[in-house]
PDB file of N, CA and C in Angstrom:
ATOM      1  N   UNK A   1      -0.505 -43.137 -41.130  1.00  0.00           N
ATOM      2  CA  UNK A   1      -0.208 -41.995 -40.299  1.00  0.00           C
ATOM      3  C   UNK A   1      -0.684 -40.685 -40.938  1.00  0.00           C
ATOM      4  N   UNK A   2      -0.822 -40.726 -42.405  1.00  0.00           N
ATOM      5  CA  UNK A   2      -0.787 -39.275 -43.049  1.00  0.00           C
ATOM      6  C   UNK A   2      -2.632 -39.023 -42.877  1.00  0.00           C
ATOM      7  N   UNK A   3      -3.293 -40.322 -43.094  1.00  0.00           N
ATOM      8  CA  UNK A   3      -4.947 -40.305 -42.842  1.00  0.00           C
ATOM      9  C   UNK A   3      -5.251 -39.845 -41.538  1.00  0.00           C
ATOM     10  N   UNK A   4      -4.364 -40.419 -40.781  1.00  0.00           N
ATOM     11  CA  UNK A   4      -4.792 -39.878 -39.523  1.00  0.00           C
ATOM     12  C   UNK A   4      -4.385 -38.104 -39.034  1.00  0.00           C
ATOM     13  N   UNK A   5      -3.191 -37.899 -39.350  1.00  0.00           N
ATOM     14  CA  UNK A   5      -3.034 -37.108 -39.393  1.00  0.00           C
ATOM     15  C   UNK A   5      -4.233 -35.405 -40.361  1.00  0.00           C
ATOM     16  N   UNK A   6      -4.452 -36.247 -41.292  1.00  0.00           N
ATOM     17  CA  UNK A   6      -5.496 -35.268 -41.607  1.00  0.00           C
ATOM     18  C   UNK A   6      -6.598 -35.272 -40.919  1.00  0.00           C
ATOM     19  N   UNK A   7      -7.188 -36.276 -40.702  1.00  0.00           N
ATOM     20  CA  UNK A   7      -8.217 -36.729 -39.759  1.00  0.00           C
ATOM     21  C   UNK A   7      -8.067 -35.442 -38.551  1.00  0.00           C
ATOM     22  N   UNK A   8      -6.795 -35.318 -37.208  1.00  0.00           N
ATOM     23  CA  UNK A   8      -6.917 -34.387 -36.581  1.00  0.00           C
ATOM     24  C   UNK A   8      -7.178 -33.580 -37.359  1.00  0.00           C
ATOM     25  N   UNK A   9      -6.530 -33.047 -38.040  1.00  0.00           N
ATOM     26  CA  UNK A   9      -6.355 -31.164 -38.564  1.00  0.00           C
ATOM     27  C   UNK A   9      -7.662 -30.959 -38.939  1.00  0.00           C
ATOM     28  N   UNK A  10      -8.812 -31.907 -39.713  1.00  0.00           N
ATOM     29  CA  UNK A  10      -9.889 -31.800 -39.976  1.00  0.00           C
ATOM     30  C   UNK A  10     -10.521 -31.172 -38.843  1.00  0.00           C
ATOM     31  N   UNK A  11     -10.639 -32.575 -37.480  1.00  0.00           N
ATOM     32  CA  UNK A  11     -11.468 -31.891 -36.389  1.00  0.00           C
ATOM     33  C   UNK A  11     -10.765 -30.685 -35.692  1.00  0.00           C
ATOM     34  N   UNK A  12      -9.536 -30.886 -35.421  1.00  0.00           N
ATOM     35  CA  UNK A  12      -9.137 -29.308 -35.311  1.00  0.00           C
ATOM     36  C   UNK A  12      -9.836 -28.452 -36.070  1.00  0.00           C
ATOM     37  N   UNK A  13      -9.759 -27.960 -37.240  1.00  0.00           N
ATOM     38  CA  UNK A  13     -10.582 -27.091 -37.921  1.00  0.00           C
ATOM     39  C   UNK A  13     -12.117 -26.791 -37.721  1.00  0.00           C
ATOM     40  N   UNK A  14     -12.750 -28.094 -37.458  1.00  0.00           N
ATOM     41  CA  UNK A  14     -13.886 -27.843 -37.300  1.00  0.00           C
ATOM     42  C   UNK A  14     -14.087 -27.397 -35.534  1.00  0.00           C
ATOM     43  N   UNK A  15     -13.223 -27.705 -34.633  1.00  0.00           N
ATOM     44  CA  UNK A  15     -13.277 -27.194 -33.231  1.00  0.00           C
ATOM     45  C   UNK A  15     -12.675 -26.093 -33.180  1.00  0.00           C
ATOM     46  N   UNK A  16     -11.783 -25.232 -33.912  1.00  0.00           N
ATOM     47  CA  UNK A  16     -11.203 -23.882 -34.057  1.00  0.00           C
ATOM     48  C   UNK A  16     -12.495 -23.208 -34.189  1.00  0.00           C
ATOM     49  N   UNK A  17     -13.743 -23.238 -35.423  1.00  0.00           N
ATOM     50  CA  UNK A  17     -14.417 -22.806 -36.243  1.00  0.00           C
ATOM     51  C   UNK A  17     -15.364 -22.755 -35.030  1.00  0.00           C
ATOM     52  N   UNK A  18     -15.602 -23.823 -34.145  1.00  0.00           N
ATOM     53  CA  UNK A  18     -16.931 -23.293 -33.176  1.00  0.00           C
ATOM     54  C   UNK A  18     -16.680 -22.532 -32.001  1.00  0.00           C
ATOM     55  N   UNK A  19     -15.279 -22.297 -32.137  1.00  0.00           N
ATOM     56  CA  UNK A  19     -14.648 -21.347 -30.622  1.00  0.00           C
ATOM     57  C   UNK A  19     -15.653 -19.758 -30.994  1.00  0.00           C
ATOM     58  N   UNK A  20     -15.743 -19.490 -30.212  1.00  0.00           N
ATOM     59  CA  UNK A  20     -16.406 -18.088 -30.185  1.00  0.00           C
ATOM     60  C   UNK A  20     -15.546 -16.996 -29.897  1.00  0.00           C
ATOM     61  N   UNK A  21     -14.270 -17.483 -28.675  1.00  0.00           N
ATOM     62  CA  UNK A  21     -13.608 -16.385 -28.276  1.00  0.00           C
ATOM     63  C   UNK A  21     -12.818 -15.660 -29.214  1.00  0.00           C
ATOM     64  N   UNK A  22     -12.356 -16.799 -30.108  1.00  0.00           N
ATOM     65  CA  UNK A  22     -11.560 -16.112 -30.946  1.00  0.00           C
ATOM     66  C   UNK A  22     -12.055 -14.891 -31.903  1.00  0.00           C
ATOM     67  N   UNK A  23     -12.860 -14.356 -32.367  1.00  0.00           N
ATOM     68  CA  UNK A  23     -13.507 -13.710 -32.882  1.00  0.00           C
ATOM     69  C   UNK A  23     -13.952 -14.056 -34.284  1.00  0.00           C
ATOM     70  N   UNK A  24     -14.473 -13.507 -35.254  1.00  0.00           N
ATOM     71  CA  UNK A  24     -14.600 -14.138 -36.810  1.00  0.00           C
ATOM     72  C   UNK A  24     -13.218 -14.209 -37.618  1.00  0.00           C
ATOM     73  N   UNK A  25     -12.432 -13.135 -37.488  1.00  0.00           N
ATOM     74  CA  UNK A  25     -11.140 -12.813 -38.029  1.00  0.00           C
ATOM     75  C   UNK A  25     -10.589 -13.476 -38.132  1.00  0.00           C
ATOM     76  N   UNK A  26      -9.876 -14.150 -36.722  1.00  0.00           N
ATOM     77  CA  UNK A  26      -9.007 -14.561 -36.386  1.00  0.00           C
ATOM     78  C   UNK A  26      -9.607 -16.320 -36.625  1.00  0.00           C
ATOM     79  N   UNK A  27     -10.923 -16.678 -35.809  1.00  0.00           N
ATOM     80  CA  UNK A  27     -11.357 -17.965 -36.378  1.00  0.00           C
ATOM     81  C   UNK A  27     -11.163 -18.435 -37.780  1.00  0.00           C
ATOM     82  N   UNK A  28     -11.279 -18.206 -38.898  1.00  0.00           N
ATOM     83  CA  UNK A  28     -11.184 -17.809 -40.222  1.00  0.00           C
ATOM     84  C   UNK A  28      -9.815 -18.237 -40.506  1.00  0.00           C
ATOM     85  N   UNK A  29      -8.899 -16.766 -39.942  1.00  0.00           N
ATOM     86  CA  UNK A  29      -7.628 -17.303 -40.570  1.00  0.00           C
ATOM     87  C   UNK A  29      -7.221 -18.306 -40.104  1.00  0.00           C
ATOM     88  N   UNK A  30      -7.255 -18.912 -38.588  1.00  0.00           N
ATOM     89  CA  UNK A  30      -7.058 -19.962 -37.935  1.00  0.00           C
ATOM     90  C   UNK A  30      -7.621 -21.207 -39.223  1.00  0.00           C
ATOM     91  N   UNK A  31      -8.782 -20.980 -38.959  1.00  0.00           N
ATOM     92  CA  UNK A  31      -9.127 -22.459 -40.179  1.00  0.00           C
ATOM     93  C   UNK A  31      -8.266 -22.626 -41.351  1.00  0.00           C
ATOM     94  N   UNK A  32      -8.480 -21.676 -41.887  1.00  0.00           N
ATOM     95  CA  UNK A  32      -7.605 -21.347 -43.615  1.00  0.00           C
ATOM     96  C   UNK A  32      -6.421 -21.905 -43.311  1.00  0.00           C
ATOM     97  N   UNK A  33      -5.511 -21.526 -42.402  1.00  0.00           N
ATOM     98  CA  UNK A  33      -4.431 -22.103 -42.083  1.00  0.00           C
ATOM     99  C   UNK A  33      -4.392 -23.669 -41.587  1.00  0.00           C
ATOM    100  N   UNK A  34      -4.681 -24.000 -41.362  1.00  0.00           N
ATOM    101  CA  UNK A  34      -5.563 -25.685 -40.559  1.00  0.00           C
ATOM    102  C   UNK A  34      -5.896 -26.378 -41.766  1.00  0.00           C
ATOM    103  N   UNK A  35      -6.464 -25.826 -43.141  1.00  0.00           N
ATOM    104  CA  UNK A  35      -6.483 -26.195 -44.087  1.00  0.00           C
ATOM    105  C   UNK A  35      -5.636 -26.101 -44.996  1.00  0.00           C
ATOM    106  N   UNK A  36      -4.960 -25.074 -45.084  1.00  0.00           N
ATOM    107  CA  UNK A  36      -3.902 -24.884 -45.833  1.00  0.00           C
ATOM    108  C   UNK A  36      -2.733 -26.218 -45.830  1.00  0.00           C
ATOM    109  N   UNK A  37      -2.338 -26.109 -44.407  1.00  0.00           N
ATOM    110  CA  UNK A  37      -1.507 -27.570 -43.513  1.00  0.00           C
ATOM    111  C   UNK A  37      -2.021 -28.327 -43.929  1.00  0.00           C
ATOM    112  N   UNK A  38      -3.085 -28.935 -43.985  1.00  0.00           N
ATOM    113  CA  UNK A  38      -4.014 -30.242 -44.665  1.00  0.00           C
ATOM    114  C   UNK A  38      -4.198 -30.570 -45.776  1.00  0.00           C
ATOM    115  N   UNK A  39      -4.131 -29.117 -47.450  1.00  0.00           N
ATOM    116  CA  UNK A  39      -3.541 -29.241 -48.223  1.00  0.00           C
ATOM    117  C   UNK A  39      -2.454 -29.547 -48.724  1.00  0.00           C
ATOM    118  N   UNK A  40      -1.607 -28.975 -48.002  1.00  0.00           N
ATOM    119  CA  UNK A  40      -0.155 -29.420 -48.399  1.00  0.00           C
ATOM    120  C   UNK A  40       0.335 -30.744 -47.958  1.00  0.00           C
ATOM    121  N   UNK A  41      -0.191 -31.344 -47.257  1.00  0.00           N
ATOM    122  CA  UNK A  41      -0.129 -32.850 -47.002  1.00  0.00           C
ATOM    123  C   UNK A  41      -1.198 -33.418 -47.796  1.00  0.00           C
ATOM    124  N   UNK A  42      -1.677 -33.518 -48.531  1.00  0.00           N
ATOM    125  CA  UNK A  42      -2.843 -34.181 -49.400  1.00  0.00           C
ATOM    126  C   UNK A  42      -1.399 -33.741 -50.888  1.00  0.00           C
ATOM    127  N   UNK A  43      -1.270 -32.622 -50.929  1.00  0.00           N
ATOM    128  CA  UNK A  43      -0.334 -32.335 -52.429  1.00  0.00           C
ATOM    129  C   UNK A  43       0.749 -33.482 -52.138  1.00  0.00           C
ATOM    130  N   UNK A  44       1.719 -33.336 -50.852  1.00  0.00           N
ATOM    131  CA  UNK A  44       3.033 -33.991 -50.751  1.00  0.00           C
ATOM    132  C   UNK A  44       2.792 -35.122 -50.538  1.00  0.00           C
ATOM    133  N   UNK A  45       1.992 -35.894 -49.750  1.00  0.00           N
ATOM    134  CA  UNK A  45       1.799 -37.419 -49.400  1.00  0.00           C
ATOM    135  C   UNK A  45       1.039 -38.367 -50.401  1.00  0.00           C
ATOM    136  N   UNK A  46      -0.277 -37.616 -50.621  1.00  0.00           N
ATOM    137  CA  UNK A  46      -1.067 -38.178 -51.219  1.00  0.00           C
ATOM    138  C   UNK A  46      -0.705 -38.275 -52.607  1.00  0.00           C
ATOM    139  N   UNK A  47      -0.511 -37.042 -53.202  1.00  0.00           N
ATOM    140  CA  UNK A  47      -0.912 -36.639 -54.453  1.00  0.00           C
ATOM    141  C   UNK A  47       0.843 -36.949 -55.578  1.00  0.00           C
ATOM    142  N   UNK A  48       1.813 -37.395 -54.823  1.00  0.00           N
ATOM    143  CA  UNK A  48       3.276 -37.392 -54.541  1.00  0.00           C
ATOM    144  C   UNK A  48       3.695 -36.494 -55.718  1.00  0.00           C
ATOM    145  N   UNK A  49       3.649 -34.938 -55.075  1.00  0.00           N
ATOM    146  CA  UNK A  49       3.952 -33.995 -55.267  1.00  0.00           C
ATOM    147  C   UNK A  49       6.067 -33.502 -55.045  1.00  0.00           C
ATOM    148  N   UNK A  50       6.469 -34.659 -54.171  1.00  0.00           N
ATOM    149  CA  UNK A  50       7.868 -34.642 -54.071  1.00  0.00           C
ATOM    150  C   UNK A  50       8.495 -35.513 -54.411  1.00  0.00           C
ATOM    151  N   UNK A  51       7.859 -36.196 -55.531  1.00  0.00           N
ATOM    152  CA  UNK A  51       8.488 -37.138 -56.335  1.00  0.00           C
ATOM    153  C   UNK A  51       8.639 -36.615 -57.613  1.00  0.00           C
ATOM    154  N   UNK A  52       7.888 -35.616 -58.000  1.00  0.00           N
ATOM    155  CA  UNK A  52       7.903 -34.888 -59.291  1.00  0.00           C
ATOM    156  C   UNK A  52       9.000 -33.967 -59.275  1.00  0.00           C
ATOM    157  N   UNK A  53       9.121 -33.557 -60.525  1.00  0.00           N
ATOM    158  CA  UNK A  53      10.320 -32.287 -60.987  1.00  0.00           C
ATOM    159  C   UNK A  53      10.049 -31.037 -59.680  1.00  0.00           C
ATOM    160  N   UNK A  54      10.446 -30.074 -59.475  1.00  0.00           N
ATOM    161  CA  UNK A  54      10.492 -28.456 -59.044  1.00  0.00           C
ATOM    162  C   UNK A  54       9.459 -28.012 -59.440  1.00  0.00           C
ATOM    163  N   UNK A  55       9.123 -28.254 -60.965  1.00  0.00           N
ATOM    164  CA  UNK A  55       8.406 -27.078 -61.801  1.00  0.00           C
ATOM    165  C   UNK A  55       7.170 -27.653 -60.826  1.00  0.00           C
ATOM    166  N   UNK A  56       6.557 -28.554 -60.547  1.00  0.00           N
ATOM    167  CA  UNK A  56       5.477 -29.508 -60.154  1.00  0.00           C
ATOM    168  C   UNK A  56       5.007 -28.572 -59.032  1.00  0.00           C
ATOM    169  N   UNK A  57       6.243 -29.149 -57.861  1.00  0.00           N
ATOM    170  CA  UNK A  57       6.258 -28.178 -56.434  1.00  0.00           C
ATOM    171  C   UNK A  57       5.702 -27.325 -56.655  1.00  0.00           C
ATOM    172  N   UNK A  58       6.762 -26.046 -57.406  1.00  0.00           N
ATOM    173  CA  UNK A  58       6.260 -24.965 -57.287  1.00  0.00           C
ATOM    174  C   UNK A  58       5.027 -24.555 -57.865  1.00  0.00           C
ATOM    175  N   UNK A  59       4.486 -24.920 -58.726  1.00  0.00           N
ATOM    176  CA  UNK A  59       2.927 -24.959 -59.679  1.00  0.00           C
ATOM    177  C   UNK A  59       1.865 -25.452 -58.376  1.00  0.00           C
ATOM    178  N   UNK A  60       2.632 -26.542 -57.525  1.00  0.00           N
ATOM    179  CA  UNK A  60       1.015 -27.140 -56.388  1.00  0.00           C
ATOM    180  C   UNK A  60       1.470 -25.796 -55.261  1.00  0.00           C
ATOM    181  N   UNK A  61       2.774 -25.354 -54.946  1.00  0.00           N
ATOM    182  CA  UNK A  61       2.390 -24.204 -53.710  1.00  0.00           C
ATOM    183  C   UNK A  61       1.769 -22.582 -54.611  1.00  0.00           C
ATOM    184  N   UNK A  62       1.818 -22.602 -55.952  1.00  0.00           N
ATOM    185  CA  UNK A  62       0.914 -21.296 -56.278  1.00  0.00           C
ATOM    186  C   UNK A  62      -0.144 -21.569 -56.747  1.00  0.00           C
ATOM    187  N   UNK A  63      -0.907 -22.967 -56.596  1.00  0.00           N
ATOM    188  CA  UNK A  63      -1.746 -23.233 -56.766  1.00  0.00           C
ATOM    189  C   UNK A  63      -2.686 -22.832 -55.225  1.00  0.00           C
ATOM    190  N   UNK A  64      -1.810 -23.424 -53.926  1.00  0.00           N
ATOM    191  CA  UNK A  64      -2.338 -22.985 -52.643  1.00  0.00           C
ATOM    192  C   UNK A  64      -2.434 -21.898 -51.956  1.00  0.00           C
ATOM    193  N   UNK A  65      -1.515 -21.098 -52.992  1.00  0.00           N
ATOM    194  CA  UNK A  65      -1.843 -19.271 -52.493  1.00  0.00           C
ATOM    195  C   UNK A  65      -2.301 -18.598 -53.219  1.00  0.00           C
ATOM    196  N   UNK A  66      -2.715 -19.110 -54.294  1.00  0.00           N
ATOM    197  CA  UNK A  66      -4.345 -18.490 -55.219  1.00  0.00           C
ATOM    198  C   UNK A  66      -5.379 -19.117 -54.341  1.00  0.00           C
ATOM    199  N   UNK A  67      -5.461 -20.323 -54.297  1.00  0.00           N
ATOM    200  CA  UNK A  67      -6.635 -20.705 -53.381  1.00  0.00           C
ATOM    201  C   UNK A  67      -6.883 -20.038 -52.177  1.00  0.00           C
ATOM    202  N   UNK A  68      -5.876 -19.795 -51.062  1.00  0.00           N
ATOM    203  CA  UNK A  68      -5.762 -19.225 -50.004  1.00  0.00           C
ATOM    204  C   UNK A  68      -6.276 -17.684 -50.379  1.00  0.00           C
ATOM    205  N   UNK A  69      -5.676 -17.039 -51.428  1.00  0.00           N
ATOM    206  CA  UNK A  69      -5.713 -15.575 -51.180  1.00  0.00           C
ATOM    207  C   UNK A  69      -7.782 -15.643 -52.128  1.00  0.00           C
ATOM    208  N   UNK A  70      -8.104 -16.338 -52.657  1.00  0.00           N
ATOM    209  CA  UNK A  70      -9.493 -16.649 -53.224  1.00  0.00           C
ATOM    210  C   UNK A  70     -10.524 -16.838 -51.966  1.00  0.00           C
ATOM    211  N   UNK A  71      -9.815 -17.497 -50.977  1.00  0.00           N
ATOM    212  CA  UNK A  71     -10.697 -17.639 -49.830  1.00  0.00           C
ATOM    213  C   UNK A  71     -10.939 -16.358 -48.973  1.00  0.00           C
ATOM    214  N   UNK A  72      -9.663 -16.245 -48.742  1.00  0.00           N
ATOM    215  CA  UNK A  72      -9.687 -15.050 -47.644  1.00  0.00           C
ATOM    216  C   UNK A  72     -10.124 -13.301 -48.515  1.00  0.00           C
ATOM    217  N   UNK A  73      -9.713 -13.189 -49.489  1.00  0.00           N
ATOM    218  CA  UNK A  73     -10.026 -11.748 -50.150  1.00  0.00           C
ATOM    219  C   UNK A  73     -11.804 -11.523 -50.478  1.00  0.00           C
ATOM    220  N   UNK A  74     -12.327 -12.373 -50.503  1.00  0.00           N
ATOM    221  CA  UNK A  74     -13.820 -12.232 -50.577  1.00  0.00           C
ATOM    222  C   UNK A  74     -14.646 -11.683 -48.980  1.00  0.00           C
ATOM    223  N   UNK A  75     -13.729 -12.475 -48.012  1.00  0.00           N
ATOM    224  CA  UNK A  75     -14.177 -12.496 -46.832  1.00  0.00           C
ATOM    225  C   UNK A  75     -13.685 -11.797 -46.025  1.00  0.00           C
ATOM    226  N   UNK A  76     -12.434 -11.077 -46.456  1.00  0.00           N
ATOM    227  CA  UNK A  76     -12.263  -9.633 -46.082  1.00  0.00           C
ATOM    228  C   UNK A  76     -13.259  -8.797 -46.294  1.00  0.00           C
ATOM    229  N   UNK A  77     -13.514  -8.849 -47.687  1.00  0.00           N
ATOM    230  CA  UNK A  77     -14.424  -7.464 -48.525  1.00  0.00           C
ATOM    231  C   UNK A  77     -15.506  -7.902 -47.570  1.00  0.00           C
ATOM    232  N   UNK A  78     -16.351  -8.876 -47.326  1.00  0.00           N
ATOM    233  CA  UNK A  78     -17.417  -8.649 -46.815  1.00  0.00           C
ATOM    234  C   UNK A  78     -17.297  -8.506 -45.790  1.00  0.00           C
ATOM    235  N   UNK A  79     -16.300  -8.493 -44.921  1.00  0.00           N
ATOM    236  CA  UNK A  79     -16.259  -8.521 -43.693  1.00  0.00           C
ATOM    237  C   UNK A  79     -16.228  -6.940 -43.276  1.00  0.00           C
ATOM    238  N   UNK A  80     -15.856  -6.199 -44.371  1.00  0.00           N
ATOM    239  CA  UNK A  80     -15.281  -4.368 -44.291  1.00  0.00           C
ATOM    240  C   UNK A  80     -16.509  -3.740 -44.997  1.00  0.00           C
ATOM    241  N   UNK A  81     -17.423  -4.397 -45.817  1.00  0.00           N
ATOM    242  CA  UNK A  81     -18.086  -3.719 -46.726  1.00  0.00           C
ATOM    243  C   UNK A  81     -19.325  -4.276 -46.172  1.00  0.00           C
ATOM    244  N   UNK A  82     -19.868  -5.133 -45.659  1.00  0.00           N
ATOM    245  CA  UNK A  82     -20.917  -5.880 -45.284  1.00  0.00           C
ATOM    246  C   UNK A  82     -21.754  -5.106 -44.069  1.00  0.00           C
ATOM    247  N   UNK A  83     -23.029  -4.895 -44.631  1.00  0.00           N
ATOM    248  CA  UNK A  83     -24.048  -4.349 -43.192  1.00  0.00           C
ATOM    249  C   UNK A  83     -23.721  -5.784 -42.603  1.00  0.00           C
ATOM    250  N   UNK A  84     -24.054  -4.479 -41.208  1.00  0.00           N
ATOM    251  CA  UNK A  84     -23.831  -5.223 -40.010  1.00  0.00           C
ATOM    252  C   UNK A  84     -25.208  -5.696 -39.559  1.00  0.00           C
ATOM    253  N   UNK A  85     -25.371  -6.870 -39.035  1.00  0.00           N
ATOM    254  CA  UNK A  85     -26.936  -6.835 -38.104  1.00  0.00           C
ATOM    255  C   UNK A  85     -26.810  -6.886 -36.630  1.00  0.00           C
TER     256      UNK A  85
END
């Protein structure tokens, strides 16, 4: 169930990512989030992240909001600082 389950969120992500309406912004955070969800089930199911101590937990969720804020803070800046074509 948990394979499959990533399996959607995958193609979700990749069918969020070709929507156009949504704009770049919002497509983006949409994915990040779609992945984020897909991380944290790869940490808790897979990786058995809730079988370990606290210290564990909490080390794999600030592990996913360095990653998260690594993704998105680059792609802000270019998104504010970036010629336009």
């Amino acid at each position: 169930m948990v394979g499959i389950a990533q399996l959607v969120l995958t193609l979700l992500a990749v069918l969020v990512s070709q929507v156009g309406e949504l704009g770049v912004r919002l497509g983006a955070l949409a994915v990040m989030l779609i992945a984020a969800v897909n991380g944290g089930m790869v940490a808790v199911f897979t990786m058995g992240i809730r079988r370990e101590s606290r210290f564990v937990l909490w080390l794999a969720a600030l592990v996913l909001v360095l990653i998260a804020g690594l993704l998105v803070w680059p792609g802000w800046d270019i998104s504010q600082r970036g010629r336009q074509f």
